[in-house]
Protein backbone atom coordinates (compact mmCIF):
# COMPACT_ATOMS: atom_id res chain seq x y z
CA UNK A 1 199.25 45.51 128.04
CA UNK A 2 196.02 45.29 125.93
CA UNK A 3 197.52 42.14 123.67
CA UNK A 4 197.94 40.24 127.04
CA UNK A 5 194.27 41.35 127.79
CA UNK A 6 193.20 40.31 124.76
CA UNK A 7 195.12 37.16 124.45
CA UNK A 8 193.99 36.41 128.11
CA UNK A 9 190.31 36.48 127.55
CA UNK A 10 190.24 33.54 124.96
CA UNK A 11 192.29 31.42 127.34
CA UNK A 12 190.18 32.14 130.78
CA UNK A 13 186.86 31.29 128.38
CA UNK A 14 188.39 28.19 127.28
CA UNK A 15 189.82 27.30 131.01
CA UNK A 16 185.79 28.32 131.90
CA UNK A 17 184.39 24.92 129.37
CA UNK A 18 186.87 22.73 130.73
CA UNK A 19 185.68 23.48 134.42
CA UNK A 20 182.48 22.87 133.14
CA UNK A 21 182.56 19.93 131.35
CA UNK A 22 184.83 18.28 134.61
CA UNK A 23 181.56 19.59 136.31
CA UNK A 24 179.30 17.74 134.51
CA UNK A 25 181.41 14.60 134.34
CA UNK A 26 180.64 14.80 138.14
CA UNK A 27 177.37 15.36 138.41
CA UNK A 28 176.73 12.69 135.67
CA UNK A 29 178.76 10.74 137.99
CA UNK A 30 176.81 11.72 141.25
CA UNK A 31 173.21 10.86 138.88
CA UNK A 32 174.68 7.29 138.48
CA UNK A 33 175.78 7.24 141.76
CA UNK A 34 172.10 8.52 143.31
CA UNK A 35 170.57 6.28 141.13
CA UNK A 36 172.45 3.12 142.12
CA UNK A 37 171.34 4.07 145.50
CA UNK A 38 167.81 4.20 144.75
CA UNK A 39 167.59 1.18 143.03
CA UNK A 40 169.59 -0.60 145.95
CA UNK A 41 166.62 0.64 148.62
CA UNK A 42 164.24 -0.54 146.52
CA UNK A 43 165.92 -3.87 146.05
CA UNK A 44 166.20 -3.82 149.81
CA UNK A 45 162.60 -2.93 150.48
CA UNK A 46 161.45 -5.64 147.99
CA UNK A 47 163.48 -7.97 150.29
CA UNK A 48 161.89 -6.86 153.39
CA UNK A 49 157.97 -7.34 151.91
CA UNK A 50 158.51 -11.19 151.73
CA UNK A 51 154.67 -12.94 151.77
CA UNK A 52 154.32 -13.75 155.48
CA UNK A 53 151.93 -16.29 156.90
CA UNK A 54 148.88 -16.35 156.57
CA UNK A 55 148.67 -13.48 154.27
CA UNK A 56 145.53 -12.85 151.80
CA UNK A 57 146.11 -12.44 148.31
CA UNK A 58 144.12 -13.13 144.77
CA UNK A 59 145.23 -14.96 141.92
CA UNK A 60 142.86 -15.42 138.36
CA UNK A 61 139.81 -14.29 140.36
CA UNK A 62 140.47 -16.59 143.57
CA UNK A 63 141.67 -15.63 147.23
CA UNK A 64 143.82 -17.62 148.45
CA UNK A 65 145.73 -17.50 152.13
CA UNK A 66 149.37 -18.50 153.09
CA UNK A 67 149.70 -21.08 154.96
CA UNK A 68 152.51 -22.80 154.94
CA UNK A 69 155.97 -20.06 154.07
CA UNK A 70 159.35 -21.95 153.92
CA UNK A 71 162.50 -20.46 154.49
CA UNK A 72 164.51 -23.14 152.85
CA UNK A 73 164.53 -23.78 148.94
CA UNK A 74 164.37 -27.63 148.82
CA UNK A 75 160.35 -27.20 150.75
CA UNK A 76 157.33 -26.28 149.42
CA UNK A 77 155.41 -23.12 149.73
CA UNK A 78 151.69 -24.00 150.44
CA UNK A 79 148.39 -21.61 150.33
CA UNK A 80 144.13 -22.86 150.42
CA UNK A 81 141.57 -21.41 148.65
CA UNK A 82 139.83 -19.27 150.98
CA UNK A 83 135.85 -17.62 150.39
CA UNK A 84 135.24 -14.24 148.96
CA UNK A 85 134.25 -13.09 152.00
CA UNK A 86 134.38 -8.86 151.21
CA UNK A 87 130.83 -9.35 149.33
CA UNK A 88 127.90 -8.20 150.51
CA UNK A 89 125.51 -10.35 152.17
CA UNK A 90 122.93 -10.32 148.88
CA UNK A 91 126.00 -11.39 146.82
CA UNK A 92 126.52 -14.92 146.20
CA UNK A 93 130.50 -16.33 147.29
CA UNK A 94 131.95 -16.87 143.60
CA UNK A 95 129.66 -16.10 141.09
CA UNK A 96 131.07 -17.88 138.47
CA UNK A 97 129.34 -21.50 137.31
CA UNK A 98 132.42 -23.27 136.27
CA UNK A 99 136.22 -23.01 137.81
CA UNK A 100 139.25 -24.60 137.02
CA UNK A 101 141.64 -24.68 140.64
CA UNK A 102 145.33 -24.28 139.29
CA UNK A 103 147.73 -26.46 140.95
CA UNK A 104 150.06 -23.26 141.70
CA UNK A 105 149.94 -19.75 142.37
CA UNK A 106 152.64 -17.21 142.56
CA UNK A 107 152.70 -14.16 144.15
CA UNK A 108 155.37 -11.17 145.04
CA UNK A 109 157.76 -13.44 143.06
CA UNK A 110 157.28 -16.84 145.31
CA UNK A 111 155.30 -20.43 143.87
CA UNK A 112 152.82 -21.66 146.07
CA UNK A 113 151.04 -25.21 145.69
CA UNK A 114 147.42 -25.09 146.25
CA UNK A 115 146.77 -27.83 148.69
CA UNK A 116 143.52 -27.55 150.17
CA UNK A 117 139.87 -26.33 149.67
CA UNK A 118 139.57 -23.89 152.52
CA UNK A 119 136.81 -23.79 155.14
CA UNK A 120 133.63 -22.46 153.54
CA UNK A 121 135.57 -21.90 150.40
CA UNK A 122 132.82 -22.01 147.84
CA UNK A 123 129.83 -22.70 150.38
CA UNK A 124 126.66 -21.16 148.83
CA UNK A 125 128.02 -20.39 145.42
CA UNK A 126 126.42 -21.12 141.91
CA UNK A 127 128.98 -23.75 141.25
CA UNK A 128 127.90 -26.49 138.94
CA UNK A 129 131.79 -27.99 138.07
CA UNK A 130 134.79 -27.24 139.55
CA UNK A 131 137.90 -28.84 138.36
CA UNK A 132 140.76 -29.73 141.58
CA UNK A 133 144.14 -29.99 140.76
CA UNK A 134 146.67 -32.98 141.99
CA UNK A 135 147.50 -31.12 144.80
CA UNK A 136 145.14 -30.91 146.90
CA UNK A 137 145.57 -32.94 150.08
CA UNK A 138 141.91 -31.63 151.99
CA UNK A 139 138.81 -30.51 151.50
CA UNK A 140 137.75 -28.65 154.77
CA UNK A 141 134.87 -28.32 156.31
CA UNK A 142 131.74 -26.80 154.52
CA UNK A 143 133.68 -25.86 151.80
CA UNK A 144 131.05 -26.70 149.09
CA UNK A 145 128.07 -26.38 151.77
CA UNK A 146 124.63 -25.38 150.11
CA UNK A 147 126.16 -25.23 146.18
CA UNK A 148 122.44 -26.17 145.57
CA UNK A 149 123.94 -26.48 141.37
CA UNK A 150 126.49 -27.94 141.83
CA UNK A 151 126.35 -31.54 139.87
CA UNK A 152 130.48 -32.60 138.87
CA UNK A 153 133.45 -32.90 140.52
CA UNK A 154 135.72 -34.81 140.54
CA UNK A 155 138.10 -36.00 143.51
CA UNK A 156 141.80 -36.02 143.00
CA UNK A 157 144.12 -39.05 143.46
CA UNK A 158 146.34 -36.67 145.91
CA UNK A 159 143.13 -35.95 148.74
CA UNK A 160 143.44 -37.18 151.86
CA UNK A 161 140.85 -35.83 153.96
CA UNK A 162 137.41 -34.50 152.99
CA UNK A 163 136.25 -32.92 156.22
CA UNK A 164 132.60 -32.49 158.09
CA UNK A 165 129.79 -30.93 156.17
CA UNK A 166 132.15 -30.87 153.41
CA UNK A 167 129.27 -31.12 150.76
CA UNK A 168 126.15 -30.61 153.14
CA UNK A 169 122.83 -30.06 150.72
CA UNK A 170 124.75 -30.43 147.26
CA UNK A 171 121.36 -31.45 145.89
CA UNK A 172 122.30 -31.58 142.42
CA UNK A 173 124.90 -34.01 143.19
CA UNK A 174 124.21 -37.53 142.18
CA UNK A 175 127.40 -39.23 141.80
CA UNK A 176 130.72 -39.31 144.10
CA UNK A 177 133.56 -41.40 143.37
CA UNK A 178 136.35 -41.52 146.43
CA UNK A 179 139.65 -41.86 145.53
CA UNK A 180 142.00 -44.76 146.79
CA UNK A 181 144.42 -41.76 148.66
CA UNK A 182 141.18 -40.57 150.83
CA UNK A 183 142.11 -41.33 155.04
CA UNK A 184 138.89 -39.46 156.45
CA UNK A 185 135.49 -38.58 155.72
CA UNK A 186 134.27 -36.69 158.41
CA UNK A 187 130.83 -36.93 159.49
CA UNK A 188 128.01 -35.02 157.37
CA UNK A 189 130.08 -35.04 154.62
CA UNK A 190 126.84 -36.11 152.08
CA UNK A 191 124.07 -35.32 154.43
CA UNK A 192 121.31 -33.01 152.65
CA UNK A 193 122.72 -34.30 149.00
CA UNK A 194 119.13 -35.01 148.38
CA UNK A 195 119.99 -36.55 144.88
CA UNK A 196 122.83 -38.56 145.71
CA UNK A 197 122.27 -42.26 144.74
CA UNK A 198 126.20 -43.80 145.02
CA UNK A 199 128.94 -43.05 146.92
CA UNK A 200 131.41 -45.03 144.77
CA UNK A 201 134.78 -46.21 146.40
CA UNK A 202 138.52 -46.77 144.82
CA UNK A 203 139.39 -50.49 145.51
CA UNK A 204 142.83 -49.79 146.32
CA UNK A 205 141.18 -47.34 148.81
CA UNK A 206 142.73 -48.69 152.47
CA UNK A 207 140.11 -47.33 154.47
CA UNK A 208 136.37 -47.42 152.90
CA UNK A 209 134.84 -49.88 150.80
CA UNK A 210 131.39 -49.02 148.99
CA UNK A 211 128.89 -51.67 148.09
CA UNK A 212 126.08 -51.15 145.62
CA UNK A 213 126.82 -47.26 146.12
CA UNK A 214 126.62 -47.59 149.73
CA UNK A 215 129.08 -46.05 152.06
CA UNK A 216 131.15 -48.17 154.77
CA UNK A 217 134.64 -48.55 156.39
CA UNK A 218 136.67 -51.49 154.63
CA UNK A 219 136.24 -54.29 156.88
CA UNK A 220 132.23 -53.44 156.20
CA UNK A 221 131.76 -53.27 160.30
CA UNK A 222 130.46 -49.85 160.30
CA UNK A 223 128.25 -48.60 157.62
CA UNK A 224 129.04 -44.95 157.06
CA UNK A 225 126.29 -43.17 154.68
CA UNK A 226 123.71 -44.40 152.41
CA UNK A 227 122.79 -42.00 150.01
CA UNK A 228 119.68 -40.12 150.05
CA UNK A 229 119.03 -40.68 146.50
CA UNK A 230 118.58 -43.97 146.94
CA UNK A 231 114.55 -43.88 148.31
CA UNK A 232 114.49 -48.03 148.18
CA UNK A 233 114.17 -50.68 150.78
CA UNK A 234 117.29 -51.88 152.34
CA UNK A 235 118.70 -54.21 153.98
CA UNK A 236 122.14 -53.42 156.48
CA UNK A 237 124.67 -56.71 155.88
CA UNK A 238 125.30 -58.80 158.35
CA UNK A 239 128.69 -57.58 159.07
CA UNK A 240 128.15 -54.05 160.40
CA UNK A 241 127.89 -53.64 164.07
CA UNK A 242 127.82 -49.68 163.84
CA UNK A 243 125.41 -47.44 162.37
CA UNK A 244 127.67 -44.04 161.08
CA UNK A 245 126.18 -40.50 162.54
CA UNK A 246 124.09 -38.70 160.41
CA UNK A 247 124.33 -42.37 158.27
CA UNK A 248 120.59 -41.99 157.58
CA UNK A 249 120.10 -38.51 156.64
CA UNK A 250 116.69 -37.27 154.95
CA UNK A 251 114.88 -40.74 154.92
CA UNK A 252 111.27 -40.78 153.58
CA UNK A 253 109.01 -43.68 153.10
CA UNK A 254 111.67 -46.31 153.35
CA UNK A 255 112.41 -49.30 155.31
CA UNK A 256 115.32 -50.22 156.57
CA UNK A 257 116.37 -53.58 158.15
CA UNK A 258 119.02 -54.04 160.60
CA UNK A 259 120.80 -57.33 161.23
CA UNK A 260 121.19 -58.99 164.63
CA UNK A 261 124.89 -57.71 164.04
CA UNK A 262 124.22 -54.01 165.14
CA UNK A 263 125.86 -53.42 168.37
CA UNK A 264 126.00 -49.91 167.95
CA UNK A 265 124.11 -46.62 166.83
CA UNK A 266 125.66 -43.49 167.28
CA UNK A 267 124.36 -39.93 167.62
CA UNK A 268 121.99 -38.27 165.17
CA UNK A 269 122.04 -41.65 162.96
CA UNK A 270 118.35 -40.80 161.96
CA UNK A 271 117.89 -37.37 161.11
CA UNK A 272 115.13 -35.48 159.06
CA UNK A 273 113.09 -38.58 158.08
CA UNK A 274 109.32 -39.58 157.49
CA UNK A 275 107.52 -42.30 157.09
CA UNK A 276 110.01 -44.42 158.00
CA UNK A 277 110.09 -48.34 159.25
CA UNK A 278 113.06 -49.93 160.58
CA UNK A 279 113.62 -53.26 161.27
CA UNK A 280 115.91 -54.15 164.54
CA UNK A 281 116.61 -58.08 164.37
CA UNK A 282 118.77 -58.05 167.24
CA UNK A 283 117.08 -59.96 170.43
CA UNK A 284 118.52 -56.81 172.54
CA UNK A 285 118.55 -53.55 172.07
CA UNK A 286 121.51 -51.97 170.30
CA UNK A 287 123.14 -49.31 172.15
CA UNK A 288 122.17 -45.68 170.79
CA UNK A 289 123.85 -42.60 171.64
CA UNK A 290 122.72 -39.08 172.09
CA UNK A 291 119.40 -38.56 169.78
CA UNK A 292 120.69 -41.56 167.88
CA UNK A 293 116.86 -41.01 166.51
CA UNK A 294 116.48 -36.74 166.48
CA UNK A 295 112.63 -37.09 166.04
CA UNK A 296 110.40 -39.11 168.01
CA UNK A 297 107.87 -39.02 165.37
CA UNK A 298 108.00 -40.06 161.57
CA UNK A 299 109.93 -43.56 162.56
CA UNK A 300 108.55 -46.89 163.46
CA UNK A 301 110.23 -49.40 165.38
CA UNK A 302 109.51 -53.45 164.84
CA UNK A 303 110.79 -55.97 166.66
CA UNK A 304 110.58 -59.63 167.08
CA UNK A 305 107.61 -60.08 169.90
CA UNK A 306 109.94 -62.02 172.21
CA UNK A 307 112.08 -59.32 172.22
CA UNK A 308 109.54 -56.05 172.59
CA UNK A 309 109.60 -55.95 176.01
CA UNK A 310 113.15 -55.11 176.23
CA UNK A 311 113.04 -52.36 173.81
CA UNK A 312 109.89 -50.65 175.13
CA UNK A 313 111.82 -50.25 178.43
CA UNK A 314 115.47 -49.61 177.40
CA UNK A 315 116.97 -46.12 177.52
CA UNK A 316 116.74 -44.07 173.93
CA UNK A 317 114.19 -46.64 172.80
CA UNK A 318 110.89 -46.69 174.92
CA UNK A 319 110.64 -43.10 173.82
CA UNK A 320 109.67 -44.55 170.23
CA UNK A 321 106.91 -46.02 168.98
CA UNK A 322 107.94 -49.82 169.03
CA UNK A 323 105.74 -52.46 167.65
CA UNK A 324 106.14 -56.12 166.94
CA UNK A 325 107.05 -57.49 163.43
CA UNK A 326 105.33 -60.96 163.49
CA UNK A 327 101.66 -59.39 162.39
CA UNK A 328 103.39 -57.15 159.42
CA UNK A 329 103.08 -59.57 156.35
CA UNK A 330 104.47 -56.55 153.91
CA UNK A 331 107.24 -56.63 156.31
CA UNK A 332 108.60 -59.64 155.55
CA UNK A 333 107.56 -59.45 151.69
CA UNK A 334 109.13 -56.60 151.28
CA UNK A 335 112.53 -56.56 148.63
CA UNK A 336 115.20 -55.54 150.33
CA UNK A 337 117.80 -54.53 148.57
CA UNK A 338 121.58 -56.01 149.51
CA UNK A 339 124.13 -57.20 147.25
C-alpha cells in the first residue's frame, strides 16, 4: 500500500503541471483574445471621431476651420485659415513677421486643401510677407485689415475673389498685382493703403483692366480705385461713366478732373480727403448716391459757369461748395495725368 502511495504522488504532481500549463495556454489565449478586443474599440472609437464641420484645429502654428468635409473619396476636403482669436486683447493676432500658407493640412488622418484666407484672418498682425499657396480661391473680408507692416504679397493664379476691406490701411503696401483668375474685388478692398501707388492688372484678367496703376472694370466704364499713393493730378478717361465707392479714398491736395462721361457716382466715392478740387465737365449734374461726398468740407466743386446753376440746386450737390472754373487759370494749366 505505501509503493502505490509513493508511486502515486509523482504521477498526481506531474498530472498537477500539465493542468497548469493547459491553464496558461488559456489565459494566454484569453490575453490575446482581450487584447484583440481592445484594440477593435479603439479602432471603432477612432472611426466614430471623424473631423466634422466646421471644426477648429491647428496645424504649424495656424488655426484653421473645416469647412467643407466630403464623404466620398474622389472630392476634396477643404478648411480657411481662421484668426488666433484665444489671445488676449494686448496680444497682437499672429505674431510672427513672415508666414509661408501650405497648400494642405492634415489632421486626425484626413488632407485638407487650404482654400481661403478666412475673415479677419491676420487683421492687425505684424505681418510684413506672407506667402499663399495655389489653392486659395478667396480672400475674405478684412482678412489682412490694419497689417500696418505688411509690404509683399503676392496673389495666386488660383484666387477668385478678394472680398471688402480685404486689405483696409495696409500702409506699407505699395504694390498689388491682380491675377488674371480674380472675378471680384469687393469694395474697400485698398482703401486706407496710404502708400499704395499701382494696382497692377493681369491682361488675360476678364474682368478688370488697370491703366497707369489705376484701378477699373475691363470695358474702362467704371473706374474702381485709384491708389492713394498716387498724390498727383488726374484726369478720369473719357470712357467711365461710374465713379467706384470708396474709389477716392484718403485724397489730399489733389485735383481730380471728371469727363462729361460721368453719369454716375456712387456712395462714399470721396471719403477722408483735404484740400481737394474736382473738376465736373459734365453740363448736368451726375447722379450721386448716399454721401457720394462724406464731408462737406475739404472738397471744391468747379464747374463750367453755364452749367453752375444746375449744380448749386441739384440734390447731393448744393450742399457743396460749387464754384465756376472759367476764372481758375491753374485750373486749366494744371498736368493732368492720363495715359
Amino acid at each position: 500500500m505505501q509503493k502505490i502511495i509513493l508511486i502515486g504522488i509523482p504521477i498526481r504532481i506531474n498530472l498537477f503541471i500539465d493542468m497548469k500549463k493547459k491553464h496558461l495556454k488559456v489565459l494566454f489565449a484569453i490575453c490575446l483574445l482581450v487584447t484583440a478586443l481592445v484594440f477593435t474599440k479603439i479602432i471603432f472609437f477612432q472611426k466614430i471621431e471623424k473631423p466634422q464641420n466646421g471644426e477648429i484645429f491647428f496645424f504649424e502654428g495656424l488655426r484653421f476651420r473645416i469647412i467643407s468635409l466630403s464623404k466620398e473619396s474622389n472630392k476634396e476636403n477643404e478648411v480657411e485659415i481662421i484668426p488666433l482669436n484665444y489671445y488676449p486683447k494686448n496680444i497682437k493676432n499672429y505674431p510672427q513677421k513672415e508666414i509661408t500658407v501650405p497648400g494642405s493640412v492634415s489632421y486626425k488622418g484626413i488632407i485638407f486643401n487650404v482654400i481661403q484666407i478666412g475673415e479677419e484672418a491676420f487683421a492687425g498682425s505684424d505681418l510684413e510677407s506672407i506667402i499663399l499657396p495655389s489653392t486659395i480661391r478667396t480672400i475674405g473680408y478684412c482678412a489682412f485689415a490694419g497689417c500696418i507692416n505688411l509690404c509683399h504679397i503676392d496673389l495666386p493664379k488660383s484666387l477668385k475673389e478678394i472680398d471688402r476691406n480685404s486689405f483696409f490701411k495696409c500702409t506699407s503696401l505699395a504694390q498689388i498685382f491682380i491675377p488674371s483668375s480674380v472675378e471680384i474685388i469687393g469694395d474697400y478692398s485698398f482703401s486706407g493703403c496710404s502708400n499704395l501707388e499701382n494696382i497692377n492688372v493681369d491682361k488675360e484678367n476678364l474682368n478688370y483692366k488697370s491703366i497707369n496703376g489705376v484701378l477699373f472694370d475691363r470695358e474702362v466704364s467704371q473706374i474702381i480705385k485709384y491708389p492713394e499713393g498716387k498724390k498727383e493730378n488726374y484726369k478720369i478717361p473719357n470712357t467711365v461713366k461710374t465713379i467706384n465707392t470708396n474709389c477716392f479714398f484718403g485724397l489730399h491736395e489733389t485735383t481730380i478732373i471728371l469727363p462729361e462721361s460721368i453719369s454716375f457716382i456712387k456712395s462714399s466715392a470721396f471719403d477722408e480727403y483735404y484740400n481737394v478740387k474736382l473738376v465736373c465737365l459734365a453740363s448736368k449734374p451726375p447722379e450721386i448716391g448716399m454721401s457720394s461726398f462724406v464731408h462737406e468740407d475739404g472738397i471744391e466743386i468747379f464747374v463750367r459757369s453755364e452749367s453752375y446753376d444746375l449744380y448749386i440746386n441739384s440734390v447731393g450737390w448744393k450742399k457743396l461748395n460749387i464754384l465756376t472754373i472759367n476764372n481758375n487759370k491753374s485750373l486749366l494749366e494744371a498736368k493732368w495725368n492720363q495715359k
